[in-house]
PDB file of N, CA and C in Angstrom:
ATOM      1  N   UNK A   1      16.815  -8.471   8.524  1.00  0.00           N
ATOM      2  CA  UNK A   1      17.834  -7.676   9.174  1.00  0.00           C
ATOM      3  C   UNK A   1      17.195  -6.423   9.763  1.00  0.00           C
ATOM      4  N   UNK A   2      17.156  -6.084  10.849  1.00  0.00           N
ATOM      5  CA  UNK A   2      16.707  -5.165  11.352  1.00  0.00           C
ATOM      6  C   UNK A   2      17.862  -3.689  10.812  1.00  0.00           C
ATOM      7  N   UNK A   3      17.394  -2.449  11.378  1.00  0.00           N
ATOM      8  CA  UNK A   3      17.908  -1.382  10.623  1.00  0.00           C
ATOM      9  C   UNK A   3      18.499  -0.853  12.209  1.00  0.00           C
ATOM     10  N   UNK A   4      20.114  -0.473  11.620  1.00  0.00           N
ATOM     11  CA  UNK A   4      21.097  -0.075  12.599  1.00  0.00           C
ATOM     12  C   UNK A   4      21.100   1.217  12.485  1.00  0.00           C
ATOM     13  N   UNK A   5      20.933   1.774  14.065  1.00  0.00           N
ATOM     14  CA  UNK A   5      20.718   3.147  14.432  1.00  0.00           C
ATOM     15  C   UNK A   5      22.008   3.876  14.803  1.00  0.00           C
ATOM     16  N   UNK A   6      22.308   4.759  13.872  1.00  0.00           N
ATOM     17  CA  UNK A   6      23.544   5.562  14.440  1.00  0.00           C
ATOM     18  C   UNK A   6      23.169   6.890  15.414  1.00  0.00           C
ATOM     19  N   UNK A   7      23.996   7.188  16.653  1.00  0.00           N
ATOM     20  CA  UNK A   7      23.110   8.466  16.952  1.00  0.00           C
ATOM     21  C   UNK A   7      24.402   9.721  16.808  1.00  0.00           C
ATOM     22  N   UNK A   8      24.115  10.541  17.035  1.00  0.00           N
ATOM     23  CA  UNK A   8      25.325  11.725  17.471  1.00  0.00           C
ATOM     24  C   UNK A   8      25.035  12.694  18.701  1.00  0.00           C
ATOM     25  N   UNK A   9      25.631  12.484  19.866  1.00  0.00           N
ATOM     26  CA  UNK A   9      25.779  12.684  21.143  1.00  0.00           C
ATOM     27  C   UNK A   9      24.472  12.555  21.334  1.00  0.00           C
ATOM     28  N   UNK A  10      24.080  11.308  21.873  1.00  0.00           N
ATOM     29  CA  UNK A  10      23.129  10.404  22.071  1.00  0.00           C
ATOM     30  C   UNK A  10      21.707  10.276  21.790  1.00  0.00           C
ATOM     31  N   UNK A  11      21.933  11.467  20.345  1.00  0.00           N
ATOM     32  CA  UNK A  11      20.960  11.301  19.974  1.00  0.00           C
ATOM     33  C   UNK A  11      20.799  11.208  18.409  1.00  0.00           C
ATOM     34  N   UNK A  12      19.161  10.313  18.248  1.00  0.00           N
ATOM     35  CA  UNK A  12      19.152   9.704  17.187  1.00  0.00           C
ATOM     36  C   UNK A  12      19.308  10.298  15.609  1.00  0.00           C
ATOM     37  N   UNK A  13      20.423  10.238  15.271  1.00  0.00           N
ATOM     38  CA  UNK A  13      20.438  10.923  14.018  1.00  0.00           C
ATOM     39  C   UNK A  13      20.528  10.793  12.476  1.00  0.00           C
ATOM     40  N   UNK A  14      20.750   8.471  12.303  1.00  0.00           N
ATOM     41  CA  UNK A  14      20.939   8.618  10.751  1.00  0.00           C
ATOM     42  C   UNK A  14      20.355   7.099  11.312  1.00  0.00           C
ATOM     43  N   UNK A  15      19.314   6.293  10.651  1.00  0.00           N
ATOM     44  CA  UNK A  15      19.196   4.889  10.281  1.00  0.00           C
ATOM     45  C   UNK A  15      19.410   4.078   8.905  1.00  0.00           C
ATOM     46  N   UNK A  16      20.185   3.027   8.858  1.00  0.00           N
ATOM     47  CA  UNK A  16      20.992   1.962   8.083  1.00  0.00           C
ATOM     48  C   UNK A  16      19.904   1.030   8.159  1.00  0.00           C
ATOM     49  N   UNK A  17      19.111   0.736   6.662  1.00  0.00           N
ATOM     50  CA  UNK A  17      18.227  -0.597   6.690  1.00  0.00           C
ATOM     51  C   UNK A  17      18.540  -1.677   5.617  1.00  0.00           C
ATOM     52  N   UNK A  18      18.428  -2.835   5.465  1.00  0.00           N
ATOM     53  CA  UNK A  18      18.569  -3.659   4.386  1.00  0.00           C
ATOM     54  C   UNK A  18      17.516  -3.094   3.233  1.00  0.00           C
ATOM     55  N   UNK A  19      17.674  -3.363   2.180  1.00  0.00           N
ATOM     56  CA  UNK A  19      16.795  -3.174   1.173  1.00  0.00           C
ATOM     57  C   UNK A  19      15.616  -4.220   1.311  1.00  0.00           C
ATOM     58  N   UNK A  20      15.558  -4.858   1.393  1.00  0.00           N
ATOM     59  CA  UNK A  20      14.514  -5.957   2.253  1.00  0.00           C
ATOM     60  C   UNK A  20      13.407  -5.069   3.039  1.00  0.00           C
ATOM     61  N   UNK A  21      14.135  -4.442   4.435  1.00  0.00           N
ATOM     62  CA  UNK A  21      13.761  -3.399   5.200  1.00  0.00           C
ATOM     63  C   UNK A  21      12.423  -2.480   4.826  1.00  0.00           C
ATOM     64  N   UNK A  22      13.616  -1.915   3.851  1.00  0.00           N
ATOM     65  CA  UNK A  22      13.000  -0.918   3.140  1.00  0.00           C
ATOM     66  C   UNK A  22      11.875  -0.961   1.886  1.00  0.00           C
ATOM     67  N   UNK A  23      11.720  -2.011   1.640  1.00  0.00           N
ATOM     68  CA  UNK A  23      10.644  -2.605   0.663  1.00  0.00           C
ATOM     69  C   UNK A  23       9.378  -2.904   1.567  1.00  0.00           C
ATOM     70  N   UNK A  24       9.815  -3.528   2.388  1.00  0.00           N
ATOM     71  CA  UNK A  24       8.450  -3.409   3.753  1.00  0.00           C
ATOM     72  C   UNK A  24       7.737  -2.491   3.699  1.00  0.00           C
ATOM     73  N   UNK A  25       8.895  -1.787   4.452  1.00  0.00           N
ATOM     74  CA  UNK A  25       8.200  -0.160   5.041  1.00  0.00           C
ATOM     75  C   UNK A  25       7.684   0.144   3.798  1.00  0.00           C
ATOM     76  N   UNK A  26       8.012   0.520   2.811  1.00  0.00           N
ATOM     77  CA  UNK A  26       7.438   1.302   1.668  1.00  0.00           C
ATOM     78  C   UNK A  26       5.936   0.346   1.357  1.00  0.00           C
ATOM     79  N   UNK A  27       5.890  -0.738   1.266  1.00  0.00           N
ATOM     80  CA  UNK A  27       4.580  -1.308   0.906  1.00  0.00           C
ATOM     81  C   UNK A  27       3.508  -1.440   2.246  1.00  0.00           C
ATOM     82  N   UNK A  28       3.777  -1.043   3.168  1.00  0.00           N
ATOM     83  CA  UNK A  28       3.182  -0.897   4.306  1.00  0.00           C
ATOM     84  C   UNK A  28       2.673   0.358   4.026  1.00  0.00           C
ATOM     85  N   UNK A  29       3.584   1.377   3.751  1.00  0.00           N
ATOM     86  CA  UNK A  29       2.967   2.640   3.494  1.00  0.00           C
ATOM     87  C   UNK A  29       1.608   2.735   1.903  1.00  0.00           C
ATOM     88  N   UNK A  30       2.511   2.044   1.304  1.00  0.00           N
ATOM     89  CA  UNK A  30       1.014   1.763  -0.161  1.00  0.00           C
ATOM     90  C   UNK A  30      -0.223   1.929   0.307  1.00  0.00           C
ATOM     91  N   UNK A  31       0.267   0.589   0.908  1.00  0.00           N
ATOM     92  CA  UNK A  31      -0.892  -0.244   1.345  1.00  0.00           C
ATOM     93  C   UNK A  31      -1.860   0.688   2.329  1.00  0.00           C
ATOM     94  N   UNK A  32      -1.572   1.054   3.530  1.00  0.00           N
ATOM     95  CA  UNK A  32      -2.252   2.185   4.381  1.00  0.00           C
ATOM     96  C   UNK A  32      -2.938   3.285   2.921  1.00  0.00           C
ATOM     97  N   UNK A  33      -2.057   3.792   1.895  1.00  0.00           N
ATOM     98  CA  UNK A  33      -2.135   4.906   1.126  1.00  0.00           C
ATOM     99  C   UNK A  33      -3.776   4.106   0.571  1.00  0.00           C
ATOM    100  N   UNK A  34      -3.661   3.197   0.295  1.00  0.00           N
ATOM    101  CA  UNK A  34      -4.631   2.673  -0.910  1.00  0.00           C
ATOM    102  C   UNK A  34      -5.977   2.413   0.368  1.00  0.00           C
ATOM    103  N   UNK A  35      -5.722   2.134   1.512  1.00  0.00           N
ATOM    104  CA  UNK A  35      -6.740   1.466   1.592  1.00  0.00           C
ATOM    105  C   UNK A  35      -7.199   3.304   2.818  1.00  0.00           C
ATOM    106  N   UNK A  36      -6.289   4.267   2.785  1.00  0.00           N
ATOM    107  CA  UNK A  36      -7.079   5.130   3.237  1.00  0.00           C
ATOM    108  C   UNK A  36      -8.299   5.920   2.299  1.00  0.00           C
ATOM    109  N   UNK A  37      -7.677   5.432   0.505  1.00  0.00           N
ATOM    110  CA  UNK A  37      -7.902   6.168  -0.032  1.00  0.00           C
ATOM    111  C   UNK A  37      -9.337   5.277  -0.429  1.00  0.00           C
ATOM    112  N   UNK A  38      -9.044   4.321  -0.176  1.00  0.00           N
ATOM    113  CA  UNK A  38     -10.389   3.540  -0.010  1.00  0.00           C
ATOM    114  C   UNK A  38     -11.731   4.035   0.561  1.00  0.00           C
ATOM    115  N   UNK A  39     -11.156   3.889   1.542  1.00  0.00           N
ATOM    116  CA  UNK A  39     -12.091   4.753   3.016  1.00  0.00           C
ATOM    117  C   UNK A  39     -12.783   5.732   2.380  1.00  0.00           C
ATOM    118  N   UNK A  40     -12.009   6.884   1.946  1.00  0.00           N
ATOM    119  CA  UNK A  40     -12.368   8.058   2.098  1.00  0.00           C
ATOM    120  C   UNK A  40     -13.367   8.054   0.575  1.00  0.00           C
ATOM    121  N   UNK A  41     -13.357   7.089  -0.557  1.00  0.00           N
ATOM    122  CA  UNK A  41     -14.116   7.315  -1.427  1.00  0.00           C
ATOM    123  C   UNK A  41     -15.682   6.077  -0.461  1.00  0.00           C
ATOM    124  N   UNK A  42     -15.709   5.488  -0.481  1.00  0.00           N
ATOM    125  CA  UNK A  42     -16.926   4.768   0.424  1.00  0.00           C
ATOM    126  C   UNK A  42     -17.560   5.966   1.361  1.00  0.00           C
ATOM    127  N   UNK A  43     -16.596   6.779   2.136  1.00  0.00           N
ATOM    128  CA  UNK A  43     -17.043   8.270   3.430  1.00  0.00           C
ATOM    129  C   UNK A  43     -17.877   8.735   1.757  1.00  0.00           C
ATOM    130  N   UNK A  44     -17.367   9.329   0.459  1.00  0.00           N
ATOM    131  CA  UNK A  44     -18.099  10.260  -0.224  1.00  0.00           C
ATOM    132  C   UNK A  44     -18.890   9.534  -1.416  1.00  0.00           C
ATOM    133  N   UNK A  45     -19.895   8.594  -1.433  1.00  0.00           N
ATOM    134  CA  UNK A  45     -20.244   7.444  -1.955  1.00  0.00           C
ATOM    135  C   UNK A  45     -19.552   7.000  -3.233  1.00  0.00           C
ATOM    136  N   UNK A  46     -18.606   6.887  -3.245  1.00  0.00           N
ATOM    137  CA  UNK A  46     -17.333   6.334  -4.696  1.00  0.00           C
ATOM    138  C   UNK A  46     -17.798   4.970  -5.098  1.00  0.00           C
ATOM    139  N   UNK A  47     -18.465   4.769  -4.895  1.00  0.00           N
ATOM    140  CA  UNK A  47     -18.487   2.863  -4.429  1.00  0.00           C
ATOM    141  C   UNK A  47     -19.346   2.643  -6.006  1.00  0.00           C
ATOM    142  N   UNK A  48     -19.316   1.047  -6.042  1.00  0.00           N
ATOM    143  CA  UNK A  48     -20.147   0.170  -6.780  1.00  0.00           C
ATOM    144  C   UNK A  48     -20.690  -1.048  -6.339  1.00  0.00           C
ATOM    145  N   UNK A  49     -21.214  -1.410  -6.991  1.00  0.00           N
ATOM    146  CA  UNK A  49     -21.778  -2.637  -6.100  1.00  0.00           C
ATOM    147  C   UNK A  49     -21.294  -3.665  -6.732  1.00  0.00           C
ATOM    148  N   UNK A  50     -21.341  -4.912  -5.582  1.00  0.00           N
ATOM    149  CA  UNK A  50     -20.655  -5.890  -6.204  1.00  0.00           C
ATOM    150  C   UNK A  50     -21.212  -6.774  -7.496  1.00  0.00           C
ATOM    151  N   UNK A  51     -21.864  -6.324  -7.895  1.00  0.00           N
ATOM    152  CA  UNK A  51     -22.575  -7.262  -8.860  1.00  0.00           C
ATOM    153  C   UNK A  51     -21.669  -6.427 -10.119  1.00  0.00           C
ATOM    154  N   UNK A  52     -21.823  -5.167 -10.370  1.00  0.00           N
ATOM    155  CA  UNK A  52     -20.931  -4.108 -10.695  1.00  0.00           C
ATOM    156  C   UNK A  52     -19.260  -4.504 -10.967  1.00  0.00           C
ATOM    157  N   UNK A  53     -19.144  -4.716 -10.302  1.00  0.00           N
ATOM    158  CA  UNK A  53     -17.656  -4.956  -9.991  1.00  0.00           C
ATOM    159  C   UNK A  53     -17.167  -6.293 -10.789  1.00  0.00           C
ATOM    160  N   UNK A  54     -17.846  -7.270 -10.193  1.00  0.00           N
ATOM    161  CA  UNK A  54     -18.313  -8.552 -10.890  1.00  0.00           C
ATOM    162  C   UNK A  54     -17.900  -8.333 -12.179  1.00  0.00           C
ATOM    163  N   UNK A  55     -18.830  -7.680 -12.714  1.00  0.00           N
ATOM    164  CA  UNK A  55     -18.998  -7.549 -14.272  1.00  0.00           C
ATOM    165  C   UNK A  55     -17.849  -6.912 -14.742  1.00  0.00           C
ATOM    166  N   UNK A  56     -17.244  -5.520 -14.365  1.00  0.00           N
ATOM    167  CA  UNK A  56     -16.051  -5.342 -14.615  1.00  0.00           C
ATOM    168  C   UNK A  56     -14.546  -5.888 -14.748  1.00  0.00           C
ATOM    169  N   UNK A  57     -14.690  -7.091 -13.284  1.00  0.00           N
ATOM    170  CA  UNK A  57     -14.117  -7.845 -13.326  1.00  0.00           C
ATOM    171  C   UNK A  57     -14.051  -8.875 -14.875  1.00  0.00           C
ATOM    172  N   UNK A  58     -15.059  -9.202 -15.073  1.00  0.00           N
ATOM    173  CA  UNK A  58     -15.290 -10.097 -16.025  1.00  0.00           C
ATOM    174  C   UNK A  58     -14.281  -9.745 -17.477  1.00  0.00           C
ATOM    175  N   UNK A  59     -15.333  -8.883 -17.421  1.00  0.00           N
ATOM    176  CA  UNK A  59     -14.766  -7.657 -18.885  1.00  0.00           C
ATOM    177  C   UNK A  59     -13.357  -7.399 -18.918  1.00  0.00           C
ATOM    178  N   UNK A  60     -12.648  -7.172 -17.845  1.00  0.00           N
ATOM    179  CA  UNK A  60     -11.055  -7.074 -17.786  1.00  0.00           C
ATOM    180  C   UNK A  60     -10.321  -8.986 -18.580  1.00  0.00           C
ATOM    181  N   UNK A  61     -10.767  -9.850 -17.308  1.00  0.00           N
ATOM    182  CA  UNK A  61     -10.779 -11.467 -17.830  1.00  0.00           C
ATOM    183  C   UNK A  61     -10.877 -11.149 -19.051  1.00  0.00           C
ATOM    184  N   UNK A  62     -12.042 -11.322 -19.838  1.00  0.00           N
ATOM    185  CA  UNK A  62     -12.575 -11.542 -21.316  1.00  0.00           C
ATOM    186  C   UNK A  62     -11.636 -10.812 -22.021  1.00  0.00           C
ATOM    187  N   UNK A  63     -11.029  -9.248 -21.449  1.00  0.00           N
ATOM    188  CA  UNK A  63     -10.488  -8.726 -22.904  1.00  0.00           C
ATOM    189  C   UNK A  63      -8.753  -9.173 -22.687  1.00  0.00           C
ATOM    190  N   UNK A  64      -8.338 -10.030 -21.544  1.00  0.00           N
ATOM    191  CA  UNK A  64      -6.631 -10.318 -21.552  1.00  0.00           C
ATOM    192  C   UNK A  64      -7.108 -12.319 -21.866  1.00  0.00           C
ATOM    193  N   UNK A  65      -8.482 -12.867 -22.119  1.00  0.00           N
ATOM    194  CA  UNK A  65      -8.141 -14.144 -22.970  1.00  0.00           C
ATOM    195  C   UNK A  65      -8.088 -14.715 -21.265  1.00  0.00           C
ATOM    196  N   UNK A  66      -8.480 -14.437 -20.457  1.00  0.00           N
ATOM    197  CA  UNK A  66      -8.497 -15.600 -19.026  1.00  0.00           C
ATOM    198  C   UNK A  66      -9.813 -15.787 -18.778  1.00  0.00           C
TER     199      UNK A  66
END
């Protein structure tokens, strides 16, 4: 469902979205949030390497039994 625009003297002043809608938009915004915040630790070397990661990965698996 797209989101219905009310205006007041012809201009735009209140938008009506489905909750659907609005679950989008909000995880669109996460998502941008997480992966700017991504960015910006790789820009100030935040990083690990994948072998690194790997292993962490693992260790998470091993301690929930998958």
């Amino acid at each position: 469902m797209e989101p219905i625009f009310i205006t007041r003297n012809g201009v735009g002043d209140l938008a009506v979205m489905s909750i659907e809608a609005l679950d989008r938009i909000t995880g669109k915004f996460e998502l941008y949030r997480l992966i700017e915040r991504g960015l910006d630790d790789a820009k100030h070397g935040k990083t690990i390497s994948l072998e690194e990661s790997e292993r962490r990965i693992g260790v998470l698996l091993n301690e929930q039994g998958i």
